[in-house]
C-alpha atoms as a PDB file:
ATOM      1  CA  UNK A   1       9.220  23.945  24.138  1.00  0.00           C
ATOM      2  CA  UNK A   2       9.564  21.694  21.326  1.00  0.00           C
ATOM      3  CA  UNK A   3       8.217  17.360  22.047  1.00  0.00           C
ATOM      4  CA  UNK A   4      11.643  15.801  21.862  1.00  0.00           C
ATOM      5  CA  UNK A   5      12.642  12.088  22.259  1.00  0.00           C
ATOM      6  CA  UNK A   6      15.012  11.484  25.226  1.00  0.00           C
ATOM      7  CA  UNK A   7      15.430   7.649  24.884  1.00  0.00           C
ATOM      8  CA  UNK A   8      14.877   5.245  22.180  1.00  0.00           C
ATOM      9  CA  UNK A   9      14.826   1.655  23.360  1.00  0.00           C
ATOM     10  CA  UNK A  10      14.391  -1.221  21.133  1.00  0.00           C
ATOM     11  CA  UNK A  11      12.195  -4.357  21.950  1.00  0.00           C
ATOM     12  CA  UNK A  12      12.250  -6.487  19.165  1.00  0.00           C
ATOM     13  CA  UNK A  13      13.810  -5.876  15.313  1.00  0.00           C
ATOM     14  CA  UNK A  14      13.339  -7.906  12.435  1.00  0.00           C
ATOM     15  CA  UNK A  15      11.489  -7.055   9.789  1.00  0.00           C
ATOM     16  CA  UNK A  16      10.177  -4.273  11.714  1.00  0.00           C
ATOM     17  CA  UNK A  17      11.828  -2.656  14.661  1.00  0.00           C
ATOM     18  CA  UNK A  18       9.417  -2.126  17.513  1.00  0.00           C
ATOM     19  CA  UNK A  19      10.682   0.146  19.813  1.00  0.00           C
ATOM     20  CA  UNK A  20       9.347   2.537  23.011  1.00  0.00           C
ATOM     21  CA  UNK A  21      10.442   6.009  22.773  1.00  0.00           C
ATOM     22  CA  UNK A  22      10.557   8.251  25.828  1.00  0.00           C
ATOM     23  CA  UNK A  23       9.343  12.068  24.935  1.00  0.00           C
ATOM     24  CA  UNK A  24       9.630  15.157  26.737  1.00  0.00           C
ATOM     25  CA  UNK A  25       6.334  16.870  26.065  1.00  0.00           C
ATOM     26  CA  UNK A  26       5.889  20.569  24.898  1.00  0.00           C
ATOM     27  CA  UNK A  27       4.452  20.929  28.496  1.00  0.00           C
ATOM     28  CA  UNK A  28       7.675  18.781  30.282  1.00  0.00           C
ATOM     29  CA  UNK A  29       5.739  16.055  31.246  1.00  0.00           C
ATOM     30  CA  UNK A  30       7.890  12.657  30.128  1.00  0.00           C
ATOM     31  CA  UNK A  31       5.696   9.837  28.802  1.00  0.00           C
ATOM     32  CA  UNK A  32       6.493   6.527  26.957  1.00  0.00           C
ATOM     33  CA  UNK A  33       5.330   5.186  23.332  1.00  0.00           C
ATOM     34  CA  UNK A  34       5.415   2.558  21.214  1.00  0.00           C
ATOM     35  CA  UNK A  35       6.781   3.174  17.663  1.00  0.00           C
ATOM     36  CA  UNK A  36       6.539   0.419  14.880  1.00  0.00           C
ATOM     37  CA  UNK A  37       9.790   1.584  12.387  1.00  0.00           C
ATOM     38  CA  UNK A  38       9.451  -0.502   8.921  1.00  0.00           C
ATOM     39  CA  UNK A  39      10.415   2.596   6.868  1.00  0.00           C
ATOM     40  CA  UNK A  40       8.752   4.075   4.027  1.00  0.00           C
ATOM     41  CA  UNK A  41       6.616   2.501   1.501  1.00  0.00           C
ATOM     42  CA  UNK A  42       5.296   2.740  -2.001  1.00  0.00           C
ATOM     43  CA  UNK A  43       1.874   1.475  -3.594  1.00  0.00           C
ATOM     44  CA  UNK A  44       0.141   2.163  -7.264  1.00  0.00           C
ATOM     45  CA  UNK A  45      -3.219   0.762  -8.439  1.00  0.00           C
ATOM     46  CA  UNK A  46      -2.516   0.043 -12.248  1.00  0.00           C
ATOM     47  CA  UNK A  47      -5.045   0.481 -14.280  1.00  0.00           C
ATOM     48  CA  UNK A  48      -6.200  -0.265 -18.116  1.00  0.00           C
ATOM     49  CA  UNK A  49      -8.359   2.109 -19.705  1.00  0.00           C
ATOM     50  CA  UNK A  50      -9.614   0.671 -22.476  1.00  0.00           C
ATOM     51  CA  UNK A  51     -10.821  -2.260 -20.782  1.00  0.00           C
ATOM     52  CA  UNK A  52     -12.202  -0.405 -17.717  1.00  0.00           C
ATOM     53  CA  UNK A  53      -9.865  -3.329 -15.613  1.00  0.00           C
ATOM     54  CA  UNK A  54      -7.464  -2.727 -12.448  1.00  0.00           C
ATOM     55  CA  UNK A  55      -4.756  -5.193 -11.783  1.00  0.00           C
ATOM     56  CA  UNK A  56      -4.488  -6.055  -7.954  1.00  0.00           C
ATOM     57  CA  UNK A  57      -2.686  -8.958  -5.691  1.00  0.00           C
ATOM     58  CA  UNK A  58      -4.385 -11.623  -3.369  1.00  0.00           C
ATOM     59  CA  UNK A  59      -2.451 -12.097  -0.235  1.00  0.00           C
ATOM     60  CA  UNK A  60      -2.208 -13.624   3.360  1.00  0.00           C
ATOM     61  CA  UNK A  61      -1.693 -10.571   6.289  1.00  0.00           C
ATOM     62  CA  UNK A  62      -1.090 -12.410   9.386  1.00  0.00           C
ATOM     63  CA  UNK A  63      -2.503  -9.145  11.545  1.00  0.00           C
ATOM     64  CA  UNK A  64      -6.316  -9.303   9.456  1.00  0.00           C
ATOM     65  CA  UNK A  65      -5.675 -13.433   9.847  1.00  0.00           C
ATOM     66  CA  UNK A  66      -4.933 -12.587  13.529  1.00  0.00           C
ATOM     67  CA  UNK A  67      -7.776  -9.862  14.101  1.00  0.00           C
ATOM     68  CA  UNK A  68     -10.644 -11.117  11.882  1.00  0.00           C
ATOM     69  CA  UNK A  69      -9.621 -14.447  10.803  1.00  0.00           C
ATOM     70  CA  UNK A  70      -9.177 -13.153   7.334  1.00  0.00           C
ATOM     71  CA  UNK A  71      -7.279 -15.355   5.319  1.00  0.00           C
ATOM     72  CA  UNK A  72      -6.412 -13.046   2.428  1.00  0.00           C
ATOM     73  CA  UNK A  73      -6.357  -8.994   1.644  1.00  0.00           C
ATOM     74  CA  UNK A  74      -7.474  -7.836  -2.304  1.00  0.00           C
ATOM     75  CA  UNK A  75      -4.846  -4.847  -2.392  1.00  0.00           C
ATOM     76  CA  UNK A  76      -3.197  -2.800  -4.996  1.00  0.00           C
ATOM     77  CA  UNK A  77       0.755  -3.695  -5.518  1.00  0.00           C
ATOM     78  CA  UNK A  78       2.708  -1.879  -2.707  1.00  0.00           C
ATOM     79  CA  UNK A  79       6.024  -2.553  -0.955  1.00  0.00           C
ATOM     80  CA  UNK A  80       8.759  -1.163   1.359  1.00  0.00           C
ATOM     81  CA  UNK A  81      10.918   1.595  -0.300  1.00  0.00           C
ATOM     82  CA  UNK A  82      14.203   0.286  -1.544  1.00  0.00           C
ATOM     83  CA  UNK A  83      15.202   2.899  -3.662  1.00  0.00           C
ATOM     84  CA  UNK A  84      15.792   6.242  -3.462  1.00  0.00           C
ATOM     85  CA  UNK A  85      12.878   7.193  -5.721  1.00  0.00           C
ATOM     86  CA  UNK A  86       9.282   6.101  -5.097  1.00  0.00           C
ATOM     87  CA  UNK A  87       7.693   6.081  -8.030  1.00  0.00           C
ATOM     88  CA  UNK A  88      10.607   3.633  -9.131  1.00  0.00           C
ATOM     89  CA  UNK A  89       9.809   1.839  -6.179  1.00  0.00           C
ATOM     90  CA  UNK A  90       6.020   1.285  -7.270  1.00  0.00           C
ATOM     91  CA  UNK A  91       7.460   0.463 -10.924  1.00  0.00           C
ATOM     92  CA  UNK A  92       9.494  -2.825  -9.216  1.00  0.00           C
ATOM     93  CA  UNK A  93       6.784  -3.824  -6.967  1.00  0.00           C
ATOM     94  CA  UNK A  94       4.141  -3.570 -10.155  1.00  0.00           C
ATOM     95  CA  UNK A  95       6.740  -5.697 -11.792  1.00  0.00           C
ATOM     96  CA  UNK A  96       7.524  -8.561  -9.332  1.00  0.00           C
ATOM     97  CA  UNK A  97       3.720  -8.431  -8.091  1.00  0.00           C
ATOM     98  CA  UNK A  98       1.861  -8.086 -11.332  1.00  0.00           C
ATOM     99  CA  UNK A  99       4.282  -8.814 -14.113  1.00  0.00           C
ATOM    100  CA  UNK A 100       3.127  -5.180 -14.987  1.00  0.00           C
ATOM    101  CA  UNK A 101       5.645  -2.866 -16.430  1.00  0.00           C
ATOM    102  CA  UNK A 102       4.612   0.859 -15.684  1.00  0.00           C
ATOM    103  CA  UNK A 103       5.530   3.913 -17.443  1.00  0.00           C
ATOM    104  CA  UNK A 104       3.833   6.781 -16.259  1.00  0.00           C
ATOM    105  CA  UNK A 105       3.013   6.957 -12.852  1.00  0.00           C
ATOM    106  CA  UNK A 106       0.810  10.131 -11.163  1.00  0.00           C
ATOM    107  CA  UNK A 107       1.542  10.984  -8.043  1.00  0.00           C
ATOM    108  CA  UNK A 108      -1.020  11.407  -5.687  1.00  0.00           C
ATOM    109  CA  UNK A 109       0.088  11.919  -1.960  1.00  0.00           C
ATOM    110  CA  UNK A 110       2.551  10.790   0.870  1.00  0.00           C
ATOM    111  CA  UNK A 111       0.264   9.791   3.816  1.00  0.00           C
ATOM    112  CA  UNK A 112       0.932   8.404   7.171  1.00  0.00           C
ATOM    113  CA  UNK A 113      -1.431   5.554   7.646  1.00  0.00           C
ATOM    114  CA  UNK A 114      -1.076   4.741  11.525  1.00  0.00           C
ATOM    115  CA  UNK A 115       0.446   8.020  12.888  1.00  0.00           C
ATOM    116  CA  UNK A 116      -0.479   6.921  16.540  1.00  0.00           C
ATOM    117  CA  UNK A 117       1.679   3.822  16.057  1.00  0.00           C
ATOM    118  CA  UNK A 118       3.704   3.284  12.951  1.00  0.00           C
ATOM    119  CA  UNK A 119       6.809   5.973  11.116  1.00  0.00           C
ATOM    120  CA  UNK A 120       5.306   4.157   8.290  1.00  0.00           C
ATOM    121  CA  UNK A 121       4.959   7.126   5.403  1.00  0.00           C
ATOM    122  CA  UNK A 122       3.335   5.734   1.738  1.00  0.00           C
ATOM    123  CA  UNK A 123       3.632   7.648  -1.457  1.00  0.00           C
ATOM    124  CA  UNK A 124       0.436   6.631  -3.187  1.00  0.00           C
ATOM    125  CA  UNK A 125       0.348   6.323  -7.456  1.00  0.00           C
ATOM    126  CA  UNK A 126      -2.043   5.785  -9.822  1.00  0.00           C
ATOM    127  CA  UNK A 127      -0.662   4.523 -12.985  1.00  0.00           C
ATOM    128  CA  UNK A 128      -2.025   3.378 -16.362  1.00  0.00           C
ATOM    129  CA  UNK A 129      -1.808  -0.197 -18.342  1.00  0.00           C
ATOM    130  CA  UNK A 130      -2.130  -1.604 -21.522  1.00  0.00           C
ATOM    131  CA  UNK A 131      -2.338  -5.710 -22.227  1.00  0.00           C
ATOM    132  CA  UNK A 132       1.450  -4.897 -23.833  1.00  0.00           C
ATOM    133  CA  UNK A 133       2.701  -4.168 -20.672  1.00  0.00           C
ATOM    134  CA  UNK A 134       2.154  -7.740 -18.762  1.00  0.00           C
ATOM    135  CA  UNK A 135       5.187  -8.816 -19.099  1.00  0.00           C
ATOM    136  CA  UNK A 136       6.016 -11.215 -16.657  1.00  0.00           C
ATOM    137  CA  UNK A 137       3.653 -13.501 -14.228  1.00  0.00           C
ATOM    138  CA  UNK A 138       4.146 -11.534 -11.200  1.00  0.00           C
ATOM    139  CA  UNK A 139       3.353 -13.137  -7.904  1.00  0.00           C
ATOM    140  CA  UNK A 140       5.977 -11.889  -6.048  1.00  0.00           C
ATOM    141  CA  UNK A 141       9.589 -12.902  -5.235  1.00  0.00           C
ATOM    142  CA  UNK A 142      10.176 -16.913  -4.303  1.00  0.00           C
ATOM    143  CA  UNK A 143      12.490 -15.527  -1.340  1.00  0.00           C
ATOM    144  CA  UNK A 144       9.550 -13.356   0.242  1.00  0.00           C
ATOM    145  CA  UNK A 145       7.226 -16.238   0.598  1.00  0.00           C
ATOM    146  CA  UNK A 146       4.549 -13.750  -0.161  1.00  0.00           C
ATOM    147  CA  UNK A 147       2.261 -16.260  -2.209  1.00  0.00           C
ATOM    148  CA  UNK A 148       0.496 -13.616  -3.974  1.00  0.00           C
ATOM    149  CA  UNK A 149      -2.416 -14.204  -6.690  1.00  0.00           C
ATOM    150  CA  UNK A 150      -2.005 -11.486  -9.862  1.00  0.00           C
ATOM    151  CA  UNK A 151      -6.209 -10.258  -9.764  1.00  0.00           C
ATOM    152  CA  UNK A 152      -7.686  -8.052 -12.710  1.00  0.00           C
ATOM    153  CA  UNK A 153     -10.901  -6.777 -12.035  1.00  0.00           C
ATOM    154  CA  UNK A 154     -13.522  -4.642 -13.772  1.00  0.00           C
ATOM    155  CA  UNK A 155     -13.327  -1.074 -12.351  1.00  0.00           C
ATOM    156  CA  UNK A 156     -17.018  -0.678 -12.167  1.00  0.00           C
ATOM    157  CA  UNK A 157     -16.879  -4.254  -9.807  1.00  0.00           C
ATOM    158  CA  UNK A 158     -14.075  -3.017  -7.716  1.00  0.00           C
ATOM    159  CA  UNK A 159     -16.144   0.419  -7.964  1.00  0.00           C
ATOM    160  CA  UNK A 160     -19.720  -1.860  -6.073  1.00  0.00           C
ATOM    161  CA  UNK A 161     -16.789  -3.615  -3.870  1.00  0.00           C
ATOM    162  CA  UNK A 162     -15.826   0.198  -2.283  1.00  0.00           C
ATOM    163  CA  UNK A 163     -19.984   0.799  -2.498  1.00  0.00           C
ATOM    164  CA  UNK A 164     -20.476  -1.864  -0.539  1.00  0.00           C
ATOM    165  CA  UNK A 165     -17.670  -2.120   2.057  1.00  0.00           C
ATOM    166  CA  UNK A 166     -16.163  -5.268   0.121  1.00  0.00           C
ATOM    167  CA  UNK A 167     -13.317  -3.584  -0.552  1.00  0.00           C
ATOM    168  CA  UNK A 168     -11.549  -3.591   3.265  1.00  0.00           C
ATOM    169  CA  UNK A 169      -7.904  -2.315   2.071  1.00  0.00           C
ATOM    170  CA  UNK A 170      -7.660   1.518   3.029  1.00  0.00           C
ATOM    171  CA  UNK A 171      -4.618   2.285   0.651  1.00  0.00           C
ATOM    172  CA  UNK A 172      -7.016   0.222  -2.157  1.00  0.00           C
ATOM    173  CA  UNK A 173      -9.692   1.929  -1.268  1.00  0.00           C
ATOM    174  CA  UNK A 174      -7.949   5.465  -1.237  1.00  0.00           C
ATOM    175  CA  UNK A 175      -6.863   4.457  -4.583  1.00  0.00           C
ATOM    176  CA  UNK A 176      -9.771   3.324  -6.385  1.00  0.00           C
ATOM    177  CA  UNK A 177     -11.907   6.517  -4.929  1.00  0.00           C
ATOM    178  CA  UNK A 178      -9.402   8.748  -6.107  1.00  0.00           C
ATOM    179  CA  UNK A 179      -9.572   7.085  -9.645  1.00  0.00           C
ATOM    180  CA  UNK A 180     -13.012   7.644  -9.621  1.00  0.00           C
ATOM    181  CA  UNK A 181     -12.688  11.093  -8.722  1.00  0.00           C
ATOM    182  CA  UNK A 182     -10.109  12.127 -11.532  1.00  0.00           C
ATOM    183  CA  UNK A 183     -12.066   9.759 -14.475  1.00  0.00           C
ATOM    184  CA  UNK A 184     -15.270   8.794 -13.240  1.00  0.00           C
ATOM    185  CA  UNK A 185     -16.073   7.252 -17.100  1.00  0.00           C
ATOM    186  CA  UNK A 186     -13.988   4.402 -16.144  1.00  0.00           C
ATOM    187  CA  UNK A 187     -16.439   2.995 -13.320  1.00  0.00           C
ATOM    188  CA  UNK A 188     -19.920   3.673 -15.545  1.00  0.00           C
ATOM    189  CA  UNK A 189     -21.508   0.508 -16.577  1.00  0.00           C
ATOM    190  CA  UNK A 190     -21.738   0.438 -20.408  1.00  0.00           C
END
């Protein structure tokens, strides 16, 4: 027998909907779980190859405040799915993030990131940058509160920060290592 959800009810829905979901097992047994329902989201490293630089966002996340007492996260641009498309998706959130206008994006995968817990699905993009393409400040939308800091850093720095466990962002970190992967001349040190 197919796992099949009997009962969805929700405890709290703003942002995110948090909800407990009673299952039928493939075995019949009935059991409860918690399911975190934000959506799908999007998030692209850009990066500038002929300066060897990545542009990334500085940001409060209440849960590493909360957990660690971790006032900011160093992350690549990312956001909820609005559109229909991801990749356009990852070409607004470069935009209202970075100021970065992004042309070619290459897909790289659609991963579940807390499967235990979250429906939460990101398509992940790597996309490359020229100094022509800043086009705005970025920082984020004024309604979001967000208060996000545009950060361009060498890639052989942000290369040390993954080396080194600096770099505590898993969809960054996925990111950057699969950079480095695909053109490891970019994080060499000249």
């Amino acid at each position: 027998m197919k796992p099949q959800i009997i009962e969805m009810r929700v405890v709290h829905k703003r942002w995110t909907t948090l909800g407990v979901a009673t299952i039928r097992t493939a075995s019949g047994a009935i059991i409860d779980r918690e399911i975190e329902d934000h959506g799908r989201a999007v998030a692209v490293l850009p990066y500038d190859r002929m300066r060897r630089t990545a542009m990334l966002v500085r940001q409060l996340r209440a849960p590493m405040l909360k957990a660690a007492d971790l006032p900011q996260s160093l992350e690549a641009p990312a956001g909820i799915l609005d559109e229909i498309d991801p990749a356009d998706c990852a070409r607004r959130e470069a935009l209202e993030e970075c100021g970065l206008r992004l042309r070619n994006l290459e897909f790289l995968a659609d991963l579940w990131p807390m499967p235990g817990l979250s429906t939460e699905r990101i398509a992940l993009y790597l996309a490359p940058y020229g100094e022509q393409d800043r086009i705005a400040v970025g920082g984020g939308l004024e309604h979001e509160q967000e208060e996000i800091e545009v950060v361009e850093m060498s890639l052989p720095e942000l290369g040390a920060m993954c080396d080194d466990g600096r770099l505590i962002d898993m969809k960054t970190y996925l990111l950057l290592q699969a950079l480095r992967l695909r053109q490891p001349g970019l994080f060499a040190a000249r």
